[in-house]
Protein backbone atom coordinates (compact mmCIF):
# COMPACT_ATOMS: atom_id res chain seq x y z
CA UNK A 1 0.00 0.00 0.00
CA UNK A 2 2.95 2.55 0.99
CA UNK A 3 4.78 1.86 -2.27
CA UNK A 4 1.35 3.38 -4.21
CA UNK A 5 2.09 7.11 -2.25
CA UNK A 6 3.86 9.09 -4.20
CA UNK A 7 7.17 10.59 -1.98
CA UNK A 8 6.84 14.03 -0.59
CA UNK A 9 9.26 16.70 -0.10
CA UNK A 10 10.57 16.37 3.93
CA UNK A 11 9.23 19.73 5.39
CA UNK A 12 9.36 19.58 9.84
CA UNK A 13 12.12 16.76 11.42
CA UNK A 14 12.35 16.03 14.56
CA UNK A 15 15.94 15.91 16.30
CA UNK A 16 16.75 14.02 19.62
CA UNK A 17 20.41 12.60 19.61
CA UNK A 18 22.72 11.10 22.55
CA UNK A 19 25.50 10.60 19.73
CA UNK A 20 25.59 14.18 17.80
CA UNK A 21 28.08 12.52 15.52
CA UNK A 22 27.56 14.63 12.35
CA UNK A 23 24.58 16.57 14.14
CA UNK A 24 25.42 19.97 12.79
CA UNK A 25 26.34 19.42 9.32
CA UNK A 26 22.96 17.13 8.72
CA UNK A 27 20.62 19.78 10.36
CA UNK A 28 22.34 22.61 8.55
CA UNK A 29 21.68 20.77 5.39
CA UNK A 30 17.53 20.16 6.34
CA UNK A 31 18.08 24.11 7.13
CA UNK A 32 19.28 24.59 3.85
CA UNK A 33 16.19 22.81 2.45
CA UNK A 34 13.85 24.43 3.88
CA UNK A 35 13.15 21.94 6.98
CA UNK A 36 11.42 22.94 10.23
CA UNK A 37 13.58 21.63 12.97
CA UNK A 38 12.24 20.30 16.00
CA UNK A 39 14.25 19.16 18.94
CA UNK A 40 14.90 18.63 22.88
CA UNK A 41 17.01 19.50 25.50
CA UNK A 42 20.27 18.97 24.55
CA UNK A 43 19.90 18.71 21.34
CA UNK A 44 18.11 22.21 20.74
CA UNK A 45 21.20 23.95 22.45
CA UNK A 46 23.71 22.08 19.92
CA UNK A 47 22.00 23.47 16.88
CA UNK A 48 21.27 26.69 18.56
CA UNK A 49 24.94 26.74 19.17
CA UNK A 50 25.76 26.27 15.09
CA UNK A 51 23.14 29.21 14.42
CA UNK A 52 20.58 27.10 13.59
CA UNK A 53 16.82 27.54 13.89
CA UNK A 54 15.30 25.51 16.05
CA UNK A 55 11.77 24.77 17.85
CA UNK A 56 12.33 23.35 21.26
CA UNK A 57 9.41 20.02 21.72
CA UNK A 58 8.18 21.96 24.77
CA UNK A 59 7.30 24.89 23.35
CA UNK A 60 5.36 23.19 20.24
CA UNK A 61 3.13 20.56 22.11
CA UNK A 62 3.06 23.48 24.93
CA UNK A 63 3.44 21.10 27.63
CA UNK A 64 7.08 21.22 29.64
CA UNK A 65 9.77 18.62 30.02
CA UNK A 66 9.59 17.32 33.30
CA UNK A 67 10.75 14.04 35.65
CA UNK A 68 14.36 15.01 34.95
CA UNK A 69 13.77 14.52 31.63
CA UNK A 70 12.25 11.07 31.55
CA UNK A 71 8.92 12.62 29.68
CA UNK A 72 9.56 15.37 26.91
CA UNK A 73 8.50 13.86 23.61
CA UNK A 74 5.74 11.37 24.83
CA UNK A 75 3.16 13.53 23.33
CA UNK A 76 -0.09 13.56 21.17
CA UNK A 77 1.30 16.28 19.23
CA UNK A 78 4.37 14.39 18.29
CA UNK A 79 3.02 10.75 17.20
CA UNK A 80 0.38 11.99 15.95
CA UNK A 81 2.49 13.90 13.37
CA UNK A 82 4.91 10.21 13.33
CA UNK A 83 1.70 8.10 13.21
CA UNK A 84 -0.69 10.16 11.16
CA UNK A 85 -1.26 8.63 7.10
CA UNK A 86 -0.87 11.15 4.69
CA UNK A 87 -3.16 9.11 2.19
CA UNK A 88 -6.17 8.76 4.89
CA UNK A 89 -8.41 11.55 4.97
CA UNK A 90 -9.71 10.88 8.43
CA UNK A 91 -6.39 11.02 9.50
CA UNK A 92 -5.14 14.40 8.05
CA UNK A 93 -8.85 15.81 9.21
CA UNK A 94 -8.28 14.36 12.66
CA UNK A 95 -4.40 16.09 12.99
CA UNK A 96 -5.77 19.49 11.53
CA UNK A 97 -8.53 19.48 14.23
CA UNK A 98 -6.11 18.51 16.97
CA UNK A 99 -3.12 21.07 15.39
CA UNK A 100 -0.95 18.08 14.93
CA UNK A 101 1.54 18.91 12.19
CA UNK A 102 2.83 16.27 10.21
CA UNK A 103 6.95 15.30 11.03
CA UNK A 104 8.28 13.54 7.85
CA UNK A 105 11.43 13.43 9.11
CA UNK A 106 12.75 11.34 12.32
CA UNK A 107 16.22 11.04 13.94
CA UNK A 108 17.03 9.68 16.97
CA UNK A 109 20.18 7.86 18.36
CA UNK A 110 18.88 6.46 22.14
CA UNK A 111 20.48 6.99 25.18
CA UNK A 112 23.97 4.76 25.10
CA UNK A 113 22.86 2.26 27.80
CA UNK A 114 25.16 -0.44 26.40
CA UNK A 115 28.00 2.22 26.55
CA UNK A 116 26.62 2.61 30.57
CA UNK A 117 26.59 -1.10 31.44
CA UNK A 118 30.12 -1.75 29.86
CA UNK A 119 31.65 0.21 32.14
CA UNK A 120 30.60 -1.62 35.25
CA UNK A 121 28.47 1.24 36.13
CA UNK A 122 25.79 0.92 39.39
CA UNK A 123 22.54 0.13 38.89
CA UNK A 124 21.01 3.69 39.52
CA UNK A 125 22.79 4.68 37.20
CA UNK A 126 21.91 1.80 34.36
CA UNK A 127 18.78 2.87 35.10
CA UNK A 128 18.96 6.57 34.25
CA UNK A 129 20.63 5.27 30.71
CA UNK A 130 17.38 3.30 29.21
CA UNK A 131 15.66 5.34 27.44
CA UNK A 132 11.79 5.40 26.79
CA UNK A 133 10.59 8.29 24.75
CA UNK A 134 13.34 7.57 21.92
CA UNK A 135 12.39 3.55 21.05
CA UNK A 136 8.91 5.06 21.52
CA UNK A 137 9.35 7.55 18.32
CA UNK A 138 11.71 5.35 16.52
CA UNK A 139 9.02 2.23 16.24
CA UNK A 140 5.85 4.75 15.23
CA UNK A 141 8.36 6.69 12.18
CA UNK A 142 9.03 2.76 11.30
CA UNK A 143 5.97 1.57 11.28
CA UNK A 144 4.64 4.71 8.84
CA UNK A 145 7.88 4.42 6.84
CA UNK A 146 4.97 5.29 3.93
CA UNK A 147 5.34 8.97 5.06
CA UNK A 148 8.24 9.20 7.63
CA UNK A 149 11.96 8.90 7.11
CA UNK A 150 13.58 7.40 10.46
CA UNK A 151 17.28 7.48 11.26
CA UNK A 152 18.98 5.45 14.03
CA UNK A 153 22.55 5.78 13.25
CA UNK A 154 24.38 8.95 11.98
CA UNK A 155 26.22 6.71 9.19
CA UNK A 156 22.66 6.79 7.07
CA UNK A 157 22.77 10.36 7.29
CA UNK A 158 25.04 10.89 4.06
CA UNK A 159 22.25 8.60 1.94
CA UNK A 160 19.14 11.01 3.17
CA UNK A 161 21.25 14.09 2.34
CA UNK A 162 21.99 12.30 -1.11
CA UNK A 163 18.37 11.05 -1.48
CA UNK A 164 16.74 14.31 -0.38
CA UNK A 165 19.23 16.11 -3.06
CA UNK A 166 18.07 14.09 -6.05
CA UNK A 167 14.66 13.89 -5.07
CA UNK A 168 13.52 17.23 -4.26
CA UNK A 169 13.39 16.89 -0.99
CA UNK A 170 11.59 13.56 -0.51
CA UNK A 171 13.40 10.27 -0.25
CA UNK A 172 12.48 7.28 -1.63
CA UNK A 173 10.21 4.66 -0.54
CA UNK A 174 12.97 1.64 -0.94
CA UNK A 175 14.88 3.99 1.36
CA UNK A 176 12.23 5.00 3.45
CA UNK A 177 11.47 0.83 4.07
CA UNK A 178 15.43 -0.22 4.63
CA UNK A 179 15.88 2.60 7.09
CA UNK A 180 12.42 1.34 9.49
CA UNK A 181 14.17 -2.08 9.20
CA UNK A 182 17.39 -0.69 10.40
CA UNK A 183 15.21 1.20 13.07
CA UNK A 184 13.23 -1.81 14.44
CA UNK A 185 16.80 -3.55 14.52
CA UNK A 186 18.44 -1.11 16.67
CA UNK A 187 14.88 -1.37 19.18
CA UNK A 188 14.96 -4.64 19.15
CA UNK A 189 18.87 -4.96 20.62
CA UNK A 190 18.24 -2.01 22.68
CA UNK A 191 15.56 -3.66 24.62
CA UNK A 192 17.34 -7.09 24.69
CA UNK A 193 20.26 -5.38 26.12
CA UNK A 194 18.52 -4.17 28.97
CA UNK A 195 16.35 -7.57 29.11
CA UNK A 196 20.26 -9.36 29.48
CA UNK A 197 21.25 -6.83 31.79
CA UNK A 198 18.12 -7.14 33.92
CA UNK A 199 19.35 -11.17 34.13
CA UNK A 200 22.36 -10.64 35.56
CA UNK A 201 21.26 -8.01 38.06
CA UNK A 202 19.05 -9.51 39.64
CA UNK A 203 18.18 -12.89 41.64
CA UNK A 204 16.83 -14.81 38.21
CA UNK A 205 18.82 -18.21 36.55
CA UNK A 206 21.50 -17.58 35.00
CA UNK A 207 19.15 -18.56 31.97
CA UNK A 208 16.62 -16.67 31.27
CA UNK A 209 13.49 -17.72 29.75
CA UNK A 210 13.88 -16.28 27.10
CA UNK A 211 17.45 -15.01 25.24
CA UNK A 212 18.15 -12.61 22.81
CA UNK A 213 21.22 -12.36 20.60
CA UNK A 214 21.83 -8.82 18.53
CA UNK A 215 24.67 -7.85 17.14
CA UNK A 216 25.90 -5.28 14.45
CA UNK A 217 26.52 -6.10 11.16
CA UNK A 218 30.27 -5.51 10.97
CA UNK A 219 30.98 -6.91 7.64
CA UNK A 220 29.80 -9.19 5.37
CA UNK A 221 32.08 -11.70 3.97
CA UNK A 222 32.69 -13.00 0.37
CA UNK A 223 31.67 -16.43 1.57
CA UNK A 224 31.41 -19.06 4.37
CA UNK A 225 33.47 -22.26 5.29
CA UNK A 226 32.80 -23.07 1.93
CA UNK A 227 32.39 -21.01 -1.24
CA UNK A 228 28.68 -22.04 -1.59
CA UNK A 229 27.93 -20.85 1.86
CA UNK A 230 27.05 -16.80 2.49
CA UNK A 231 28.48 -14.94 5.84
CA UNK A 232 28.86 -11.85 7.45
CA UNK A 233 30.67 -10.98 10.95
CA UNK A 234 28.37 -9.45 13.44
CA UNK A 235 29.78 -7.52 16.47
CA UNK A 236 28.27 -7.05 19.75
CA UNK A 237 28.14 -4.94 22.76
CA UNK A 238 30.98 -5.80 24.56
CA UNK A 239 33.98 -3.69 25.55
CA UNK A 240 36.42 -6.29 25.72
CA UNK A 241 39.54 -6.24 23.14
CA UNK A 242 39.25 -9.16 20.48
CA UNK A 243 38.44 -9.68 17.19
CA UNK A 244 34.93 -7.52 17.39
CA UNK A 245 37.40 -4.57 18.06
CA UNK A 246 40.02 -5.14 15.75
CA UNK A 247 41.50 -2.70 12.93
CA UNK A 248 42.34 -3.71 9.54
CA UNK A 249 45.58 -2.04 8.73
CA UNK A 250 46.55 -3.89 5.78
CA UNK A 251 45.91 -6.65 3.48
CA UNK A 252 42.73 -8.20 2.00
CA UNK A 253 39.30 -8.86 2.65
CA UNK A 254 39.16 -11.34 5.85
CA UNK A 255 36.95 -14.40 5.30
CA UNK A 256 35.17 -16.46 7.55
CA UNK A 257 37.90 -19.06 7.94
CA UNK A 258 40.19 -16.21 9.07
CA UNK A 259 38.23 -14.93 11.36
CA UNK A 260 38.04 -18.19 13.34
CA UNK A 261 41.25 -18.70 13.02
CA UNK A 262 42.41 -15.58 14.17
CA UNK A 263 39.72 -15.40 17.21
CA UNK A 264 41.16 -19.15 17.95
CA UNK A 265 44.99 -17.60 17.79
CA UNK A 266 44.78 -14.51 20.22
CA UNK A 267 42.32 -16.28 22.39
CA UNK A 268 45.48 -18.21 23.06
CA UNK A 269 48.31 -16.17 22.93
CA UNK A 270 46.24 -13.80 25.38
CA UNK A 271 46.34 -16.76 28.16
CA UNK A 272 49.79 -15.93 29.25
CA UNK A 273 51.65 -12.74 30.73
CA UNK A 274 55.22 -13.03 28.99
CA UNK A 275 56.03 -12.69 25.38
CA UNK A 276 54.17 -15.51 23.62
CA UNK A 277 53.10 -16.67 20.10
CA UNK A 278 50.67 -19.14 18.82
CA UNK A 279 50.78 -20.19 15.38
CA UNK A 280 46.86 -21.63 14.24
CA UNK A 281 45.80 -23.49 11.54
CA UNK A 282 42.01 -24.86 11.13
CA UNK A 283 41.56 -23.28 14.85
CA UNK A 284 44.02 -25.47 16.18
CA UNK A 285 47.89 -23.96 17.57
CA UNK A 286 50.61 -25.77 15.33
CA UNK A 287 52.91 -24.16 17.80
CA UNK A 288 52.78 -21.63 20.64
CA UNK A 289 55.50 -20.71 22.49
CA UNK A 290 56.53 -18.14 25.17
CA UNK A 291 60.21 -16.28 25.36
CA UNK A 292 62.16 -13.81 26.66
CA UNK A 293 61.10 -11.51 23.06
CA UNK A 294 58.14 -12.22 20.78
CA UNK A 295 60.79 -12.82 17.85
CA UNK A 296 61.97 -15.46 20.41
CA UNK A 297 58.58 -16.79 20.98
CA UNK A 298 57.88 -16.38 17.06
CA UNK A 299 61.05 -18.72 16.44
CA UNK A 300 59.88 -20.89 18.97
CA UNK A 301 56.81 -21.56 17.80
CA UNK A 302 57.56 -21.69 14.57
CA UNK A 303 59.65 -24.40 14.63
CA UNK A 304 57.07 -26.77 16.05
CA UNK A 305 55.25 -27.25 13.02
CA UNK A 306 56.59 -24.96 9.97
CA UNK A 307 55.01 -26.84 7.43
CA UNK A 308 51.30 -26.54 8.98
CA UNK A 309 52.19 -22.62 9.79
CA UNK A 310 52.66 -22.41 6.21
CA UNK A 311 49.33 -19.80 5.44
CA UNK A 312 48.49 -19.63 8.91
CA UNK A 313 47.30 -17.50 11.52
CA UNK A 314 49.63 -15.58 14.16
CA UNK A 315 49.00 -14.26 16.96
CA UNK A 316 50.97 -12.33 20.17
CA UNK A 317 50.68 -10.34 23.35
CA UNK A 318 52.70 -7.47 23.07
CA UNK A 319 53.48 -5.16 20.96
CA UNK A 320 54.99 -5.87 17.61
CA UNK A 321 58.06 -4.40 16.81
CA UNK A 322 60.67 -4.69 13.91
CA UNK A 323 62.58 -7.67 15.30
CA UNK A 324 59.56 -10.17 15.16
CA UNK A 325 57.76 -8.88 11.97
CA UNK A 326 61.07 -9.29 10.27
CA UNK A 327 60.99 -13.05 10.67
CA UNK A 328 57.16 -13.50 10.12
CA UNK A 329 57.21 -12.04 7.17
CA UNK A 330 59.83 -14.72 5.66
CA UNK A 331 57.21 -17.09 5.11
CA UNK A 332 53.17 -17.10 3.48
CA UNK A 333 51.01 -16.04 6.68
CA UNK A 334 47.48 -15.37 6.58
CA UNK A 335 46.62 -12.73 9.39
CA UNK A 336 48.37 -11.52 11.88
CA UNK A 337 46.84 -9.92 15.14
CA UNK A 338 48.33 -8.15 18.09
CA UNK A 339 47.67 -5.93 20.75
CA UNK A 340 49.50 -3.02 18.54
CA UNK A 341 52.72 -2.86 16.21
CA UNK A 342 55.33 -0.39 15.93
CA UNK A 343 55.56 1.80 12.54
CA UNK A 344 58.47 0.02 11.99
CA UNK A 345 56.65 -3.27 11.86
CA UNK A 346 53.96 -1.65 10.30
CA UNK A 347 56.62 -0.91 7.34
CA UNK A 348 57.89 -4.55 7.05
CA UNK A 349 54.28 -5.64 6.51
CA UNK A 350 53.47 -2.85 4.26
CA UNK A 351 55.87 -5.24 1.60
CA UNK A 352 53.43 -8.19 1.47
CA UNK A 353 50.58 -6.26 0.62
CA UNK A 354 48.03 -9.83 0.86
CA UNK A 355 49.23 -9.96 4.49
CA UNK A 356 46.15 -9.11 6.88
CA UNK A 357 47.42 -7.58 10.04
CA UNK A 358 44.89 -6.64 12.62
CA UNK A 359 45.59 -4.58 15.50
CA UNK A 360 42.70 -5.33 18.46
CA UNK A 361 43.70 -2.55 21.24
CA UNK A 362 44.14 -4.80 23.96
CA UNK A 363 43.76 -8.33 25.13
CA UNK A 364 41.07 -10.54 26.02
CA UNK A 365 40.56 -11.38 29.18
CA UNK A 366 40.68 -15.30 30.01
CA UNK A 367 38.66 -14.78 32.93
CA UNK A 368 36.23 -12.40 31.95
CA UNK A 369 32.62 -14.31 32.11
CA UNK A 370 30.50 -14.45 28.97
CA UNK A 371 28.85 -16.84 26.96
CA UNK A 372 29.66 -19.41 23.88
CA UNK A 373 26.22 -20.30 21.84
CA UNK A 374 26.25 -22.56 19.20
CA UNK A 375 23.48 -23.12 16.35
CA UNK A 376 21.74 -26.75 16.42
CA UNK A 377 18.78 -28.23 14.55
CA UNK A 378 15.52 -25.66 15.58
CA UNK A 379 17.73 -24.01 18.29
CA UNK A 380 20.79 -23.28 19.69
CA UNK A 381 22.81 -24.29 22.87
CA UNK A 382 24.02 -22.00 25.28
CA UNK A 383 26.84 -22.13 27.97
CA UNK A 384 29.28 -19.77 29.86
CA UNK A 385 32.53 -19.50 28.18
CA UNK A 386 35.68 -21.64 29.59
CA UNK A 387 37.49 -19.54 32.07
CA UNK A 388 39.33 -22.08 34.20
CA UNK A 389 42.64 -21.50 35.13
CA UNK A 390 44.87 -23.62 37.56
CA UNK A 391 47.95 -22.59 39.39
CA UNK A 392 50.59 -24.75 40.79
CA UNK A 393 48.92 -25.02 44.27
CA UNK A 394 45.96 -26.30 42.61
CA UNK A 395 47.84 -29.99 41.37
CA UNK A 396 47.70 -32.78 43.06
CA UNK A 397 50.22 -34.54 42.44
CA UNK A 398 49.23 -38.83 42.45
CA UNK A 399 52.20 -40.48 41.52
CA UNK A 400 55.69 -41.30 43.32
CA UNK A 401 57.76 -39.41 42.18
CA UNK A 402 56.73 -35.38 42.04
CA UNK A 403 57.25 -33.32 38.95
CA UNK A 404 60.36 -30.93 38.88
CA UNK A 405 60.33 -27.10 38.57
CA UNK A 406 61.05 -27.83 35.03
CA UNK A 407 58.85 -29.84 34.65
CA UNK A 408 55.96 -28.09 36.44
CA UNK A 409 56.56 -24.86 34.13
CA UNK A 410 56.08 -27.13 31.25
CA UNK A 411 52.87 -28.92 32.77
CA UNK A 412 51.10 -25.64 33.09
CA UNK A 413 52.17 -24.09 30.00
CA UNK A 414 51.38 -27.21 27.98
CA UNK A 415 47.91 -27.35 30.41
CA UNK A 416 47.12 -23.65 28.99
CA UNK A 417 48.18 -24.54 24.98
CA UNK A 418 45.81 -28.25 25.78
CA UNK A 419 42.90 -25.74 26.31
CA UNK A 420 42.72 -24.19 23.15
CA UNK A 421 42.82 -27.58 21.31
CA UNK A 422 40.53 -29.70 19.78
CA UNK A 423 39.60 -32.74 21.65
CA UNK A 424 40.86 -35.22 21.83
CA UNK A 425 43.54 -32.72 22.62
CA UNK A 426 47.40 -33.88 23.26
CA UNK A 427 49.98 -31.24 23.71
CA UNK A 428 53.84 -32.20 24.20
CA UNK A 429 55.79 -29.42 25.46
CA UNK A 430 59.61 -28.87 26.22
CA UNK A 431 61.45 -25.79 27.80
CA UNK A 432 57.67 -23.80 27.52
CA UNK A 433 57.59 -25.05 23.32
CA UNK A 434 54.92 -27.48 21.88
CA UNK A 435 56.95 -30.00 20.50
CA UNK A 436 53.94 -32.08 19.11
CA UNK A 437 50.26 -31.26 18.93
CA UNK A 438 47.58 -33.90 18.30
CA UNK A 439 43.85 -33.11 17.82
CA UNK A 440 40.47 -33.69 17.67
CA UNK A 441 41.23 -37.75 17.34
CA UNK A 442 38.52 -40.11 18.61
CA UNK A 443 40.65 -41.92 20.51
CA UNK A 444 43.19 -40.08 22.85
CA UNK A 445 45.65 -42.88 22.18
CA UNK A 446 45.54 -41.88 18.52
CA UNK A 447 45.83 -38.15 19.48
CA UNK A 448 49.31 -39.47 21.49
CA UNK A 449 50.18 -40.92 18.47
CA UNK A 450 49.89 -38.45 15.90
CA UNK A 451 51.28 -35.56 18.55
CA UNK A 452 54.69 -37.63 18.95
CA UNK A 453 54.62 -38.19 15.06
CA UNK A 454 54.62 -34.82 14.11
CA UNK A 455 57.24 -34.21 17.04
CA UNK A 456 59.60 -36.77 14.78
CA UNK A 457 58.87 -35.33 11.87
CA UNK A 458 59.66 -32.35 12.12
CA UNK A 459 63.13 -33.05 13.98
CA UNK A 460 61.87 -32.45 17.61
CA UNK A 461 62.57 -34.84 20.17
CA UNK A 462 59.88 -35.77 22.76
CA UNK A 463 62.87 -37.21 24.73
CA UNK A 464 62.39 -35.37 28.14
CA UNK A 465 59.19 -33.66 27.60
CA UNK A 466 55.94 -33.45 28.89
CA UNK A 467 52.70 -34.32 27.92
CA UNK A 468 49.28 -32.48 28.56
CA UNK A 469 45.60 -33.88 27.91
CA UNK A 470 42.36 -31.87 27.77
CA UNK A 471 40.85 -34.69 29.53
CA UNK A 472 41.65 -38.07 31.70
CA UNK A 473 43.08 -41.02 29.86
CA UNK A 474 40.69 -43.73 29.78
CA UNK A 475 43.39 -46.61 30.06
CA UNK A 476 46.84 -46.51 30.41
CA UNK A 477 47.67 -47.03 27.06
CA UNK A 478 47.57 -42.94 25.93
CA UNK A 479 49.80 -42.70 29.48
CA UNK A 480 52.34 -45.39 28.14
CA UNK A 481 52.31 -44.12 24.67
CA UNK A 482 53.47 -40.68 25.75
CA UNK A 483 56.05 -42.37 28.18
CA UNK A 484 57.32 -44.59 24.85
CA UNK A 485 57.48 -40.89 22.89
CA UNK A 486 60.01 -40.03 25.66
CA UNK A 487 57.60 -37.83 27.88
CA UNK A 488 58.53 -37.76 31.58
CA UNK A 489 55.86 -36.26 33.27
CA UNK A 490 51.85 -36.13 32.35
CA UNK A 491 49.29 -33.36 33.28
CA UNK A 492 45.37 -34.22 32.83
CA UNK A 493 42.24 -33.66 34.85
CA UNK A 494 41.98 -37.28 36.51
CA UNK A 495 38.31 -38.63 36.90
CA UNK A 496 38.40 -42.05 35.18
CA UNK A 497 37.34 -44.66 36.55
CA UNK A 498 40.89 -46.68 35.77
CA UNK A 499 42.85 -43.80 37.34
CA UNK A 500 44.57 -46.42 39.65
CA UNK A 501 45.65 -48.62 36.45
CA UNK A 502 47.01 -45.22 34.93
CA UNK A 503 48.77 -43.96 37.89
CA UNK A 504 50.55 -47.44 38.36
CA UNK A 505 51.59 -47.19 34.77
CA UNK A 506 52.97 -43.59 35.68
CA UNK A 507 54.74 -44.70 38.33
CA UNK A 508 55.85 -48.52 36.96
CA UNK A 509 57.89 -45.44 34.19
CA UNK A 510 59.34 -43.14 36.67
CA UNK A 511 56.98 -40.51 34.87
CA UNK A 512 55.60 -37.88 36.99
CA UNK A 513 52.03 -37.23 36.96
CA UNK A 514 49.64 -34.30 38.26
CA UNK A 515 46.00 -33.75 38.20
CA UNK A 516 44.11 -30.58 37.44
CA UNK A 517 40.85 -31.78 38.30
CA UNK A 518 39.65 -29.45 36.02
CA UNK A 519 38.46 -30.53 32.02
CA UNK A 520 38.71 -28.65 28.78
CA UNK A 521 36.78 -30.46 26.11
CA UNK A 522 36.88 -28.25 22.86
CA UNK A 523 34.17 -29.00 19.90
């Protein structure tokens, strides 16, 4: 029915922005077309400021602001001008007998309660951020996108102003209908933002009835997994450093398998505190390593696997500078993400112009609570992320003979690496290296196996290592298969009902073993 009325020139807009973003220079331009601006509070006093005309709400529905400000555009005067059909005759009689003038024009941005929450701010204050009168306007211009024009973000700005110019005035109705969708979108997060932060405030499940995910589209990719497949990358709300805040600096498009990848690799290399490096490849580390500099690390780590980090992902915790770049860029690599990078790395990058190097800001927190959904037939599945971490005095150790120093660093750095593995997840580790990686086997013998293979293969020696499994071993066999490999000591969470056969094993070798009591199964 809308697409039948022909588009009219916008005449009266009404103005009520938290984020003034481009404020001015839009409202000068309606100005400049001969547009009535209406506006409130805060709003009003920008544009007065830039010497522009202005109509304050209050003084056009003749009825004050008051409550602080909670009620100033909750008005017949104003939805009725929103709501009102311009094709109806009833309508335009009843909002010439009421003086309701028609607003063809909407833009609001709402109060940034996300922006609140995020910074841990008290509840009084959460409070005072959601806002009612703004989703209120926003959802009636949407739903009479026929005659109103409604803008949520200041980025659609530049397509009104180019609209308006080559349209007389008017927009479009295609337009007109993509901007209510982008409208009821930005509602529809708003309120399940509050709804989310409503669960965790106060005495309800952990899981609520009823969950809602938003995010913002942050790109849409040339394809999925697979080329047949479609994707995009949606961002959401949350402060924390990652891939959702990264920067592009260089290099081409990202696709979907890079941004797993990628999200896998600094995930990983966030979980320790000196200079590390993980190397990923199908979201699994081909080698991670820590050192005393990340171009020690990146050597490190390297060397575990260099034919799997061949087009792979690479990730570190520090800055970036010259030294490290110098080396990565010796080789095909994929992405790589850090914290920040030096103009001097920046310029060694610059010279493999396919290279993708992110820069996130920060690091993740390991600890920092949140949630991991994943899509299954007619639903989804829902659980709170994996944010154990064990410390020495958290082993126990269960077997004769007691780990050494050396051999405890290696436990707990090859505990941290088993983490971020597919299970059935082996890790081998020497001198804070993975030596030999073995994942997402069905049996964790085979996992032993393959982790000790690619040890020989590429010229490591288990001899004198450790090993580290993501979950108990079921018989002694994955035990004694690491012990063959050379390892001589074994971290794992313990649980199995054969842990007495496995310990004796352990201790019939002289190996060492320690138990987390802690699992890290990784689908």
């Amino acid at each position: 029915m809308f697409e039948s009325t022909p588009p009219t020139p916008i005449r009266r807009a009404l103005l009520s922005v938290s984020d003034k973003t481009g404020l001015v220079p839009f409202a000068r331009f309606l100005t400049e077309r001969g547009v009535h601006l209406l506006s409130t509070g805060g709003t009003a006093a920008a544009l007065r400021e830039a010497d522009l005309a202005v109509t304050e709400v209050a003084d056009y529905t003749g009825f004050p602001e008051m409550l602080e400000g909670r009620l100033k555009t909750l008005h017949p005067r104003i939805h009725g001008g929103l709501l009102g059909r311009r094709d109806k005759a009833e309508h335009r009689a009843a909002m010439a007998e009421h003086g309701i003038l028609p607003i063809d024009l909407l833009v609001v941005t709402l109060y940034p309660f996300e922006q609140t929450v995020a910074t841990n701010a008290d509840a009084a204050t959460c409070i005072e951020r959601i806002d009612i009168g703004g989703p209120a306007l926003i959802r009636a211009a949407a739903k009479n996108h026929g005659d109103v024009t409604v803008l949520v973000d200041p980025n659609d700005y530049a397509a009104v102003t180019e609209a308006m110019t080559h349209h007389d005035g008017a927009t479009p109705f295609e337009l007109r209908r993509r901007l209510a969708a982008t409208a009821y979108a930005r509602t529809a997060a708003y309120d399940a933002a509050i709804a989310a932060w409503f669960d965790r405030t106060g005495d309800e499940a952990l899981f609520p009835a009823r969950f809602s995910l938003t995010g913002a589209l942050r790109q849409t990719l040339r394809y999925g997994e697979n080329p047949h497949q479609r994707a995009a990358f949606y961002a959401g709300a949350t402060a924390q450093p990652g891939l959702a805040t990264a920067v592009q600096v260089q290099g081409k498009e990202l696709s979907y398998n890079n941004l797993c990848d990628t999200d896998a690799a600094i995930e990983l290399a966030a979980a320790f505190d000196v200079p590390a490096v993980a190397i990923i490849k199908h979201a699994n580390p081909c080698g991670c390593a820590v050192g005393s500099t990340l171009k020690d690390a990146y050597l490190r780590a390297l060397a575990c696997d260099p034919v799997s980090a061949f087009g792979g992902i690479v990730a570190v915790n520090r800055t970036l500078e010259a030294e490290a770049a110098a080396e990565m860029v010796s080789i095909f690599t994929e992405v790589v993400v850090a914290p920040a990078a030096t103009p001097e790395a920046r310029a060694l990058f610059a010279g493999k112009k396919n290279l993708r190097l992110l820069l996130t800001g920060g690091l993740p927190d390991p600890r920092e609570a949140g949630f991991v959904m994943r899509s299954v037939g007619g639903g989804f599945l829902l659980q709170t992320r994996d944010t154990g971490c064990i410390a020495r005095a958290d082993l126990k150790v269960v077997t004769q003979r007691a780990p050494t120093e050396r051999e405890l660093d290696d436990l707990l750095f090859g505990w941290t690496v088993c983490k971020h593995v597919k299970s059935n997840a082996i890790v081998f580790v020497r001198d804070r290296v993975t030596v030999g990686v073995g994942a997402g086997q069905m049996s964790r013998v085979d996992s032993v196996r393959i982790a000790a293979w690619k040890a020989a293969e590429t010229a490591h020696t288990t001899v004198g290592s450790v090993v580290a499994s993501d979950a108990f071993f079921p018989f002694p066999d994955g035990l004694i298969a690491a012990c063959d490999a050379g390892a001589t000591a074994a971290i794992q969470p313990g649980g199995s009902v054969r842990d007495a056969e496995v310990i004796a094993a352990a201790d019939a070798r002289n190996m060492a073993m320690v138990f987390t009591g802690m699992r890290h199964f990784r689908h």
